[in-house]
PDB file of N, CA and C in Angstrom:
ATOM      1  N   UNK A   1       0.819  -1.199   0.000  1.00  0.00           N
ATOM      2  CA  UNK A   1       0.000   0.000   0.000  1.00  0.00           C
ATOM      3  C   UNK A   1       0.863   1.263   0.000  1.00  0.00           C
ATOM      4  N   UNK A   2       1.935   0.881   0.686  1.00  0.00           N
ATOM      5  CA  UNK A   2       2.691   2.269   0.850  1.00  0.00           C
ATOM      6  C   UNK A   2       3.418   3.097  -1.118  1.00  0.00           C
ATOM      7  N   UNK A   3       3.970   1.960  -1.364  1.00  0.00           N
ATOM      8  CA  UNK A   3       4.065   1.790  -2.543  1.00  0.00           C
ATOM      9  C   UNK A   3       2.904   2.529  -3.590  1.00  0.00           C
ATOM     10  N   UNK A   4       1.817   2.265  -3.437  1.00  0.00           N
ATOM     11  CA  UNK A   4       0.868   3.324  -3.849  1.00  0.00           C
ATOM     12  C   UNK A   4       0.776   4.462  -3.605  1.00  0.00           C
ATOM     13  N   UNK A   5       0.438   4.604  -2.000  1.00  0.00           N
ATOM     14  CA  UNK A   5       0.473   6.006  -1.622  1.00  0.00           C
ATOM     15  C   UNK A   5       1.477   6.877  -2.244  1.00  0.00           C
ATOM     16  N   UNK A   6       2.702   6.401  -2.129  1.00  0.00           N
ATOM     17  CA  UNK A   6       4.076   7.165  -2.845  1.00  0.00           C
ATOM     18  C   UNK A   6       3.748   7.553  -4.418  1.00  0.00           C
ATOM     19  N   UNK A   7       2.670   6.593  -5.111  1.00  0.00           N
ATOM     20  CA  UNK A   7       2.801   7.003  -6.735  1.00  0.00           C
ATOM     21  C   UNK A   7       1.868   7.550  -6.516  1.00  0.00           C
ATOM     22  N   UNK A   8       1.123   8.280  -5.431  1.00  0.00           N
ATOM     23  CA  UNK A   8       0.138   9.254  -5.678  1.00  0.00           C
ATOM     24  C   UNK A   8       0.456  10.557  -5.502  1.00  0.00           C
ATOM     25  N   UNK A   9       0.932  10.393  -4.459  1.00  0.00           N
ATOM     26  CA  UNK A   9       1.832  11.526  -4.066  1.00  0.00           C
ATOM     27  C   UNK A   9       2.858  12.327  -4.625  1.00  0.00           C
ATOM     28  N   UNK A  10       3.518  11.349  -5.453  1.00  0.00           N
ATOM     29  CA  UNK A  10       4.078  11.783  -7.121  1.00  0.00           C
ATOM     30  C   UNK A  10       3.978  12.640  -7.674  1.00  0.00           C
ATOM     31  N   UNK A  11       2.446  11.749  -8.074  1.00  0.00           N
ATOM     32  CA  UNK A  11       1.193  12.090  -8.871  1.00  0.00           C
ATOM     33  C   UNK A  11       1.094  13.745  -9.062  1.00  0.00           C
ATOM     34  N   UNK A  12       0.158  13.498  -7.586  1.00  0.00           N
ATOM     35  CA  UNK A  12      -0.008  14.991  -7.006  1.00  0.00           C
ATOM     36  C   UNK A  12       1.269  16.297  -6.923  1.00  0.00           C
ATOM     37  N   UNK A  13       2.378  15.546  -6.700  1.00  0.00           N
ATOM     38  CA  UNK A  13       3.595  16.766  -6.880  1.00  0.00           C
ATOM     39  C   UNK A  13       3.653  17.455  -8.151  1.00  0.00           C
ATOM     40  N   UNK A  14       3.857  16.569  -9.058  1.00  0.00           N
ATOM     41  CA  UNK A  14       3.730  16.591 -10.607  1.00  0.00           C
ATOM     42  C   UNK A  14       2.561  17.446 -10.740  1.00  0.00           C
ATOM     43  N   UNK A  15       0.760  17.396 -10.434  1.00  0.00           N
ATOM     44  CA  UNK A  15      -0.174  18.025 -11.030  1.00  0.00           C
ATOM     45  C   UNK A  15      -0.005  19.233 -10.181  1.00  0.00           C
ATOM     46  N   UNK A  16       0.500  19.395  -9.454  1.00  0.00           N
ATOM     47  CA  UNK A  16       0.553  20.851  -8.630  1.00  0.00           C
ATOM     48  C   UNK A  16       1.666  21.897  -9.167  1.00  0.00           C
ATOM     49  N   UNK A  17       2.974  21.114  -9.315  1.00  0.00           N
ATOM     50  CA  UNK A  17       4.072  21.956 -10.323  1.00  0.00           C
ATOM     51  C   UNK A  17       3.053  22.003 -11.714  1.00  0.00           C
ATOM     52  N   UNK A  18       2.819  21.443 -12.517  1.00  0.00           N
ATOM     53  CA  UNK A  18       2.160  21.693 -13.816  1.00  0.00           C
ATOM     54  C   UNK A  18       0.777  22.828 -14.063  1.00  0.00           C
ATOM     55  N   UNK A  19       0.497  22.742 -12.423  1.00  0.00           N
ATOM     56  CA  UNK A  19      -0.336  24.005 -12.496  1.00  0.00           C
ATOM     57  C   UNK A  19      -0.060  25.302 -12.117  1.00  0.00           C
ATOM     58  N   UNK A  20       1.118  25.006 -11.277  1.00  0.00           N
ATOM     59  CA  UNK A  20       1.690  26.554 -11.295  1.00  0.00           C
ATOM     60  C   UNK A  20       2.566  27.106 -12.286  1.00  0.00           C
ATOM     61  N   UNK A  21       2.834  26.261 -13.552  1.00  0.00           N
ATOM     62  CA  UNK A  21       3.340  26.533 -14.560  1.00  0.00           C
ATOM     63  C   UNK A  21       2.217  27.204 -15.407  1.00  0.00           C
ATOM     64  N   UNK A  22       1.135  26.677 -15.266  1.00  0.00           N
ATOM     65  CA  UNK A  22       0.287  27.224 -16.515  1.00  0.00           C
ATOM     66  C   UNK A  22      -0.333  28.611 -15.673  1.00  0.00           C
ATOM     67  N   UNK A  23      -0.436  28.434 -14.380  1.00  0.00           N
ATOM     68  CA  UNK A  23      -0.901  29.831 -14.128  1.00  0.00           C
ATOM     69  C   UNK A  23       0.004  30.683 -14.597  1.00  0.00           C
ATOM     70  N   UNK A  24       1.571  30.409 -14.361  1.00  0.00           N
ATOM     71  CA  UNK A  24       2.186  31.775 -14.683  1.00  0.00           C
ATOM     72  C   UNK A  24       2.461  32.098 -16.435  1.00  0.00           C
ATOM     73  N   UNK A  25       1.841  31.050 -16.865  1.00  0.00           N
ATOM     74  CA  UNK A  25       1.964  31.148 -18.280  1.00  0.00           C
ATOM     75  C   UNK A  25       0.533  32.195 -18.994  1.00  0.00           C
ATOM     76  N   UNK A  26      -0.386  31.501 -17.833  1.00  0.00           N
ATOM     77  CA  UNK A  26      -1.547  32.252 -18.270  1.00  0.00           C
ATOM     78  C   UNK A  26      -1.565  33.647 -17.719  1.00  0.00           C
ATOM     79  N   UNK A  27      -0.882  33.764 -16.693  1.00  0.00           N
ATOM     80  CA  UNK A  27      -0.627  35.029 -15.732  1.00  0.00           C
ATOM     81  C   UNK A  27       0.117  36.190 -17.160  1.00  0.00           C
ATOM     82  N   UNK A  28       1.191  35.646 -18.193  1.00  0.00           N
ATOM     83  CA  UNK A  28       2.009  36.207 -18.705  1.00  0.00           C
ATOM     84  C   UNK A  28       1.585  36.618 -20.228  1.00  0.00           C
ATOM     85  N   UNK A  29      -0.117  35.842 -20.664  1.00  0.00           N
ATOM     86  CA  UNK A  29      -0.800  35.866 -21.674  1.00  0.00           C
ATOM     87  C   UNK A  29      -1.193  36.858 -21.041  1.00  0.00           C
ATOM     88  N   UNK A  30      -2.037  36.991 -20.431  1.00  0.00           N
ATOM     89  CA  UNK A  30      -3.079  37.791 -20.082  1.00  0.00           C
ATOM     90  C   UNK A  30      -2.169  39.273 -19.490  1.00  0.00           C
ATOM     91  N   UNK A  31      -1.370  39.629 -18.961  1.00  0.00           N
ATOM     92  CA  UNK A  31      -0.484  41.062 -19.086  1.00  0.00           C
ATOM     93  C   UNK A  31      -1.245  41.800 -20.302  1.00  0.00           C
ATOM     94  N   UNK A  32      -0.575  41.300 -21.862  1.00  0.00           N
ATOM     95  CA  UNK A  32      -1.404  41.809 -22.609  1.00  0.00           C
ATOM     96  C   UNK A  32      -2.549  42.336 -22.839  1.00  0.00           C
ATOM     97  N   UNK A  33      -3.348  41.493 -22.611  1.00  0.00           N
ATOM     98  CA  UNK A  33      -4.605  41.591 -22.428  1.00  0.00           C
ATOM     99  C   UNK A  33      -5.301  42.688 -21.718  1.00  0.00           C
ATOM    100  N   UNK A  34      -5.055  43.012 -20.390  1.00  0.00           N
ATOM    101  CA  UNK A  34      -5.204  43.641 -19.320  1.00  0.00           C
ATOM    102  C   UNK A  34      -5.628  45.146 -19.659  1.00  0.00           C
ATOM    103  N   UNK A  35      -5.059  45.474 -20.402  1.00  0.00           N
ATOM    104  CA  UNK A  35      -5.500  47.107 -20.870  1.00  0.00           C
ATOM    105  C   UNK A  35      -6.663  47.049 -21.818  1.00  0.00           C
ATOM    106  N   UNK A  36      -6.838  45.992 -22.667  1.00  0.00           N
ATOM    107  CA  UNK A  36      -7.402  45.842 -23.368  1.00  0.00           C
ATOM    108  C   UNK A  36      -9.540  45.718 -22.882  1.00  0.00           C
ATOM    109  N   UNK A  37      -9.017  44.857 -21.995  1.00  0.00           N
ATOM    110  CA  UNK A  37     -10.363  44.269 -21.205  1.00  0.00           C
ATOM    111  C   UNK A  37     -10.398  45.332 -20.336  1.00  0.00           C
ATOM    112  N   UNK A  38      -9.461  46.279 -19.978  1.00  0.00           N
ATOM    113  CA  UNK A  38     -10.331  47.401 -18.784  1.00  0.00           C
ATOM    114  C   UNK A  38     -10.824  48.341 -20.121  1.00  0.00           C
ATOM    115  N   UNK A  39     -10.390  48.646 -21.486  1.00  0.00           N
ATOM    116  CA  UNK A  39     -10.737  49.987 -21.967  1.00  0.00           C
ATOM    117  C   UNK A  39     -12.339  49.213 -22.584  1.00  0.00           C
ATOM    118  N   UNK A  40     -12.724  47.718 -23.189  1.00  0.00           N
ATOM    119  CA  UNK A  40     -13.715  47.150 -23.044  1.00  0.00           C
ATOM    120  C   UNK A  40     -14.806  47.686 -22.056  1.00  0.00           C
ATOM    121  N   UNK A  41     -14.519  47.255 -20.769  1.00  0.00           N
ATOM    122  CA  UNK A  41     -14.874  47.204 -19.487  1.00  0.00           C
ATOM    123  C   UNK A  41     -15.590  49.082 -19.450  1.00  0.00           C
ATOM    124  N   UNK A  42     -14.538  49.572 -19.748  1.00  0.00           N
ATOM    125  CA  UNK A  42     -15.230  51.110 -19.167  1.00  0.00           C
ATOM    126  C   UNK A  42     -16.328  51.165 -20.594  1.00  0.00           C
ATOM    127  N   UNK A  43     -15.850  50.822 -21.566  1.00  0.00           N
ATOM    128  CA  UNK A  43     -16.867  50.830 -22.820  1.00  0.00           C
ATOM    129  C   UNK A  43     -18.107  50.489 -22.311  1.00  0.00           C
ATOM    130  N   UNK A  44     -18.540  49.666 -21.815  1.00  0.00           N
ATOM    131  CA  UNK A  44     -19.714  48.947 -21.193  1.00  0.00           C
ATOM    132  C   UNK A  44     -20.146  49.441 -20.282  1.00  0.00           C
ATOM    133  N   UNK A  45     -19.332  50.591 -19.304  1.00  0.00           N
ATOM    134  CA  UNK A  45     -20.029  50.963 -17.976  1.00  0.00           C
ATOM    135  C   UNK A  45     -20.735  52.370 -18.903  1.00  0.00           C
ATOM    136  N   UNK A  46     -19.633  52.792 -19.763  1.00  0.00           N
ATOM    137  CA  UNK A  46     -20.505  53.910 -20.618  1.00  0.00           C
ATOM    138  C   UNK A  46     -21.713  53.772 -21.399  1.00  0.00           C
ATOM    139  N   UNK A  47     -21.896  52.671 -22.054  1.00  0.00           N
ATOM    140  CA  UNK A  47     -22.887  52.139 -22.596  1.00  0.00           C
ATOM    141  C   UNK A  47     -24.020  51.979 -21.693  1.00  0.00           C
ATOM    142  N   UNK A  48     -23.856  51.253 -20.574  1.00  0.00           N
ATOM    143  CA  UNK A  48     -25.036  50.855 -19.599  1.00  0.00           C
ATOM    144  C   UNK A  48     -25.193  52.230 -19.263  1.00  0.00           C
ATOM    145  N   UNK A  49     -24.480  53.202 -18.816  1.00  0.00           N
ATOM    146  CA  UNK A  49     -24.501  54.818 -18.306  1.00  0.00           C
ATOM    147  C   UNK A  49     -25.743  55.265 -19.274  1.00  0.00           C
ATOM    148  N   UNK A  50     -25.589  55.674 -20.267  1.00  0.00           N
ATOM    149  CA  UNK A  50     -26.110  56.246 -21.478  1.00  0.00           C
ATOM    150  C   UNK A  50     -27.331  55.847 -21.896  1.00  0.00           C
ATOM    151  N   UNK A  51     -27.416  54.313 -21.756  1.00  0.00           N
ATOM    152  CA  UNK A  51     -28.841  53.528 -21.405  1.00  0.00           C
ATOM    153  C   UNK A  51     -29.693  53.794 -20.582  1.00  0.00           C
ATOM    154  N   UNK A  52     -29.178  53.607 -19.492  1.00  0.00           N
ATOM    155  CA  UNK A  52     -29.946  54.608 -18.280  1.00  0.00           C
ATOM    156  C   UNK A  52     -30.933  55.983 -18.632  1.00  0.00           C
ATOM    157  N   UNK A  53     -29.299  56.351 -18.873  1.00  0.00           N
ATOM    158  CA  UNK A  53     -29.903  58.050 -18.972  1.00  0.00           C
ATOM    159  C   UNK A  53     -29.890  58.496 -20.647  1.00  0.00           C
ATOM    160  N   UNK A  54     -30.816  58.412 -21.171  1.00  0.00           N
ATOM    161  CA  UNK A  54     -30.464  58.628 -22.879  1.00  0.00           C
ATOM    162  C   UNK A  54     -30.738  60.133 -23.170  1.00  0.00           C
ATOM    163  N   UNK A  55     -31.565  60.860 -21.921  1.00  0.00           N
ATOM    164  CA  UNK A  55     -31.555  62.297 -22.032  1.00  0.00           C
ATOM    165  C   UNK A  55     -30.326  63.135 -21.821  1.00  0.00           C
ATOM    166  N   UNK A  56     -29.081  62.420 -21.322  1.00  0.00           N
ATOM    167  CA  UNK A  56     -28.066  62.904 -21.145  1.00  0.00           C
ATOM    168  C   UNK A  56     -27.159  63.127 -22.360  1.00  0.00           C
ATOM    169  N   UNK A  57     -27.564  62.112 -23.391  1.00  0.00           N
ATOM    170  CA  UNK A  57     -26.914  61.998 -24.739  1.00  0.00           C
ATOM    171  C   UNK A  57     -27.342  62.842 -25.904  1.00  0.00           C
ATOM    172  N   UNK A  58     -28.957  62.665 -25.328  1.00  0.00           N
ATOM    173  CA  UNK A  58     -29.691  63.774 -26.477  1.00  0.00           C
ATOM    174  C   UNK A  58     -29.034  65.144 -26.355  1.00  0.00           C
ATOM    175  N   UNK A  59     -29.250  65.329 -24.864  1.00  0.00           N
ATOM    176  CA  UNK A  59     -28.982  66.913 -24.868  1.00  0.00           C
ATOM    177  C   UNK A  59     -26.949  67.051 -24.656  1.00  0.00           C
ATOM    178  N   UNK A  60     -26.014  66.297 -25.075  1.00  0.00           N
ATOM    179  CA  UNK A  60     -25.100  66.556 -25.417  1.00  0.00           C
ATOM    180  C   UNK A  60     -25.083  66.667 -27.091  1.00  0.00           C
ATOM    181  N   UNK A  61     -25.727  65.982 -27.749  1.00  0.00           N
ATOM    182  CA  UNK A  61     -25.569  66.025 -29.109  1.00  0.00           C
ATOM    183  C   UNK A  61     -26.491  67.632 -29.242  1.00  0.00           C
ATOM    184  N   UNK A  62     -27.183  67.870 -28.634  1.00  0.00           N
ATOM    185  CA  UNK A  62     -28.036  69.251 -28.733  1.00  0.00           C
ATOM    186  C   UNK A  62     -27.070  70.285 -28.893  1.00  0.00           C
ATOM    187  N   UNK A  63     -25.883  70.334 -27.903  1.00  0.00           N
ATOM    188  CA  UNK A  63     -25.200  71.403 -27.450  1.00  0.00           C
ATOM    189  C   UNK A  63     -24.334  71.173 -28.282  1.00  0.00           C
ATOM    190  N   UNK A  64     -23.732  70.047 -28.900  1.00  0.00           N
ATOM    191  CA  UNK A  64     -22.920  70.226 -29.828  1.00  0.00           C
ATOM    192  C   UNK A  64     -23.364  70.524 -30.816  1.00  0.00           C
ATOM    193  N   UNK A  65     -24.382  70.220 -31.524  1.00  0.00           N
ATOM    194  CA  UNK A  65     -24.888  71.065 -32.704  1.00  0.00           C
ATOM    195  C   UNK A  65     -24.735  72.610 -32.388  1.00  0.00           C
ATOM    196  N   UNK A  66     -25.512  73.165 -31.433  1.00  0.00           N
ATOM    197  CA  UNK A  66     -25.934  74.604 -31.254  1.00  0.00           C
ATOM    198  C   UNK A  66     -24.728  75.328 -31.467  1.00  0.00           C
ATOM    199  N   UNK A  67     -23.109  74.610 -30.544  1.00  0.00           N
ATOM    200  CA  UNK A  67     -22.237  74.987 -30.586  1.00  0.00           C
ATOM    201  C   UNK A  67     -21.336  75.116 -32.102  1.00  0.00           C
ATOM    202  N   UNK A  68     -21.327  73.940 -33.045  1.00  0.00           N
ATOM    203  CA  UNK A  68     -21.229  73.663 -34.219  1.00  0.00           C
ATOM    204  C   UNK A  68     -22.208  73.373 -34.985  1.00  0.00           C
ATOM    205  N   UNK A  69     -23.078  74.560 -35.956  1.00  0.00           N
ATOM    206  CA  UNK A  69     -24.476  73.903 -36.654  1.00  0.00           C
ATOM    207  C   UNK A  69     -23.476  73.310 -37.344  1.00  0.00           C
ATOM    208  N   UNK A  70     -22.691  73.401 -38.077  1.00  0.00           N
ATOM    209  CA  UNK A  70     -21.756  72.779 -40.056  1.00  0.00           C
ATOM    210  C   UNK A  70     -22.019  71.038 -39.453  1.00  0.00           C
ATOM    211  N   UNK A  71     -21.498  70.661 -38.245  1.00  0.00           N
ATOM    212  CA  UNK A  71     -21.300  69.510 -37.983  1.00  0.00           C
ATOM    213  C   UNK A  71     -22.365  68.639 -37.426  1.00  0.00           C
ATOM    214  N   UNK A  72     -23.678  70.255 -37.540  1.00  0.00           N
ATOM    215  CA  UNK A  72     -24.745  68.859 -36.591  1.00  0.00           C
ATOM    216  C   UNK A  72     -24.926  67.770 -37.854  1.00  0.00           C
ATOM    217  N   UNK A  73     -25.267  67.828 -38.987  1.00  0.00           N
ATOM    218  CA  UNK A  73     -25.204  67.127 -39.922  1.00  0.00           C
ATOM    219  C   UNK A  73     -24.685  65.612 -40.620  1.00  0.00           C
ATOM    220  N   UNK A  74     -23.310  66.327 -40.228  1.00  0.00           N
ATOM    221  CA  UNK A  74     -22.008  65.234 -40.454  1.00  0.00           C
ATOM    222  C   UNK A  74     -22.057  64.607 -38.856  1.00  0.00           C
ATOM    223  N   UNK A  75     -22.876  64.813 -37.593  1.00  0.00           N
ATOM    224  CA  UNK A  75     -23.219  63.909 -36.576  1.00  0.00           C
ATOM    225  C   UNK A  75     -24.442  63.208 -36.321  1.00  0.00           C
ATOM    226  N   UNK A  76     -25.465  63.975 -37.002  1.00  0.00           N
ATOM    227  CA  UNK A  76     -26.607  63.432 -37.770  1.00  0.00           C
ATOM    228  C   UNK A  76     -26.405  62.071 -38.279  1.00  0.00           C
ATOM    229  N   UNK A  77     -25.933  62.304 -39.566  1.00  0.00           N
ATOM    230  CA  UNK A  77     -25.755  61.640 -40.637  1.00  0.00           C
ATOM    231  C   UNK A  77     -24.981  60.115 -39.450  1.00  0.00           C
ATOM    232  N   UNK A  78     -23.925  60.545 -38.930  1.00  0.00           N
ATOM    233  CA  UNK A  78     -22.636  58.908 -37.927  1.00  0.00           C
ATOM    234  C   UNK A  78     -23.984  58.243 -37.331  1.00  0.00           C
ATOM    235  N   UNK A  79     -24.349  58.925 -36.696  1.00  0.00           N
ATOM    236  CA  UNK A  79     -25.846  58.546 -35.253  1.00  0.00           C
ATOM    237  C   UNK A  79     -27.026  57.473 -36.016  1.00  0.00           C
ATOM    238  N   UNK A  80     -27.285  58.396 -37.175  1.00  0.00           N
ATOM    239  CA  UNK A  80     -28.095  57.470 -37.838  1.00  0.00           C
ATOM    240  C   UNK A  80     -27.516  56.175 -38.448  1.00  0.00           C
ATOM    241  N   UNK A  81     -25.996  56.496 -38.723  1.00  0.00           N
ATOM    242  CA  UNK A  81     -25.333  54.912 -39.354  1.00  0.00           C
ATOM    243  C   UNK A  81     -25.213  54.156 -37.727  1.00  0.00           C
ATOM    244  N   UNK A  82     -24.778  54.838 -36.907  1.00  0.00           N
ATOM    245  CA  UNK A  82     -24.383  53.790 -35.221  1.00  0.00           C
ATOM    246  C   UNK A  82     -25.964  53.028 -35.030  1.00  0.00           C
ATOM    247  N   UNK A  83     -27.194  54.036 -35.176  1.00  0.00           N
ATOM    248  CA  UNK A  83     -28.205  53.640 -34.715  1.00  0.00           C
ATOM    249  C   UNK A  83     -28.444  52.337 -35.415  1.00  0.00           C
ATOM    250  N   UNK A  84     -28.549  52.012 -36.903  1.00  0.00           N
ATOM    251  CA  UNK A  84     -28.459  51.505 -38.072  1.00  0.00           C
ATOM    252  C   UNK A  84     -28.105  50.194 -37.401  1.00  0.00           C
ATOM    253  N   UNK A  85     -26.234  49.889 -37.673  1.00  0.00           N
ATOM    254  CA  UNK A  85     -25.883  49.175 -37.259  1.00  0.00           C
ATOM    255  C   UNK A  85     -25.989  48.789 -35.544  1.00  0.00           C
ATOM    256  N   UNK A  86     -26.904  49.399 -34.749  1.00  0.00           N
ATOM    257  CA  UNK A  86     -27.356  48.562 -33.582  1.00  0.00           C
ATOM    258  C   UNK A  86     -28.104  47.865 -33.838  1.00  0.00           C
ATOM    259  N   UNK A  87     -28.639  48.669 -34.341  1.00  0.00           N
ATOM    260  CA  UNK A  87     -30.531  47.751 -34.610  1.00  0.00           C
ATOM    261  C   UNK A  87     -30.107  46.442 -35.503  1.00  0.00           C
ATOM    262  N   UNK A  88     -29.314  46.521 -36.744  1.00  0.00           N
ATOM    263  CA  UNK A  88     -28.979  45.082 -37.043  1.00  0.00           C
ATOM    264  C   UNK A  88     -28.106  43.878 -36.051  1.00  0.00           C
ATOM    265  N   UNK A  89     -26.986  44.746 -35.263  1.00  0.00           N
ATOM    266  CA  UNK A  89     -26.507  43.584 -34.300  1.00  0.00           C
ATOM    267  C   UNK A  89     -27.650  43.066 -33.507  1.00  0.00           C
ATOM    268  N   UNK A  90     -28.557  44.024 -33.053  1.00  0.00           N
ATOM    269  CA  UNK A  90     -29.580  43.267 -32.137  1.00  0.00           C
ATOM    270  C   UNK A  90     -30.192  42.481 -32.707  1.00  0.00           C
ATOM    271  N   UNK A  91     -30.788  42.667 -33.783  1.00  0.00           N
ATOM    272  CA  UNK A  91     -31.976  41.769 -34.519  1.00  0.00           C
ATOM    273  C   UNK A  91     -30.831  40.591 -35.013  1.00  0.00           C
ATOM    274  N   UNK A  92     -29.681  40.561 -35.025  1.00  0.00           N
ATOM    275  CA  UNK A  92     -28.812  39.429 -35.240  1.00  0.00           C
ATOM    276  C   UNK A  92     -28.608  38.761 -33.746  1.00  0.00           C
ATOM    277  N   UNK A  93     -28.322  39.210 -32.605  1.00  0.00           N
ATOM    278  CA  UNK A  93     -28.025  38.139 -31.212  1.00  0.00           C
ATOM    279  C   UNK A  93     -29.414  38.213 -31.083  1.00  0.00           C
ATOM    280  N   UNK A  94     -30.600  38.649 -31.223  1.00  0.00           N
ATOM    281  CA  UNK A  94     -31.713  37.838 -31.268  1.00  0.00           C
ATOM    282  C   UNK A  94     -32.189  36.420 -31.991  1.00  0.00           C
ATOM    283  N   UNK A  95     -31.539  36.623 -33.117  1.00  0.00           N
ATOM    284  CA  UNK A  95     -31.837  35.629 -33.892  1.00  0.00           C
ATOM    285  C   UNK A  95     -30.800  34.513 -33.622  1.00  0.00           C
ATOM    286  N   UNK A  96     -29.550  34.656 -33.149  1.00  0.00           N
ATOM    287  CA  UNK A  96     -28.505  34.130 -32.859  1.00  0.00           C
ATOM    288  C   UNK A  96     -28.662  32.850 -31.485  1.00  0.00           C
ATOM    289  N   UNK A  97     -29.374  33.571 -30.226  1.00  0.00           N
ATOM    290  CA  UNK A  97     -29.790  33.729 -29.190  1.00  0.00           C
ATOM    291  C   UNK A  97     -29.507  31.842 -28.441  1.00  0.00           C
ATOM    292  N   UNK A  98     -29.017  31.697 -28.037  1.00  0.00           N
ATOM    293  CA  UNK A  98     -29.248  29.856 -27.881  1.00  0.00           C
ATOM    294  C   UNK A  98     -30.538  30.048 -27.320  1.00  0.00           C
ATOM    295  N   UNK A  99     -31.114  30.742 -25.990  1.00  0.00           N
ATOM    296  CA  UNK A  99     -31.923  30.419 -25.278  1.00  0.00           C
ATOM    297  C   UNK A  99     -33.210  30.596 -26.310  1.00  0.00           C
ATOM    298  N   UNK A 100     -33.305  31.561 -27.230  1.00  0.00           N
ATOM    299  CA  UNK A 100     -34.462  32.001 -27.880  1.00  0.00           C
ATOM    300  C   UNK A 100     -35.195  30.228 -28.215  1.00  0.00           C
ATOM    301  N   UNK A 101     -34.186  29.180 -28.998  1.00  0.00           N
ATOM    302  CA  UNK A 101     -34.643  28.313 -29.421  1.00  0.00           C
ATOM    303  C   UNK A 101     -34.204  27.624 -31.016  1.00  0.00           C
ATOM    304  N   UNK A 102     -33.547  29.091 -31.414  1.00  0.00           N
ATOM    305  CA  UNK A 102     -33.587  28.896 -32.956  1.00  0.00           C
ATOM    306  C   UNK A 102     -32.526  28.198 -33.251  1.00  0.00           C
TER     307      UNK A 102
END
């Protein structure tokens, strides 16, 4: 029995070094990463922000027109392409959806 215990114990030395190898491997992927997923991250707290409050957005695009009429136009014109392409990503992860069924 002892004989066993010892090849487990091995075992276990071995799966414990092999995992602190991959943490620091994954520790050394992910560095990269790290700036990436916080400027994401604030993307999303702005998004949910703006969701919330969509009168906060209207009346910034207000003041920037008033401030620049030449450009309310040429911000017109982006808003209606951003709006555009929301409305198709949504109606696409709707249709996409696992839970929906499809």
């Amino acid at each position: 029995m002892s004989v066993e215990l010892e090849r487990i114990a091995e075992r276990r030395r071995w799966l414990v070094s092999q995992a602190a190898a991959q943490r620091f491997v994954l520790e050394q992927e992910m560095t990269q990463w790290k700036p990436r997923l916080a400027l994401a991250d604030r993307s999303i707290a702005v998004y949910r922000y703006f969701r919330r409050y969509p009168a906060l957005l209207a009346g910034a695009g207000v003041v920037a027109v008033l401030l620049r009429p030449r450009l309310g136009g040429v911000w017109m014109h982006r808003g209606l392409m951003l709006w555009q392409i929301c409305s198709q990503l949504r109606r696409i992860w709707r249709h996409t959806d696992p839970k929906s069924g499809n």
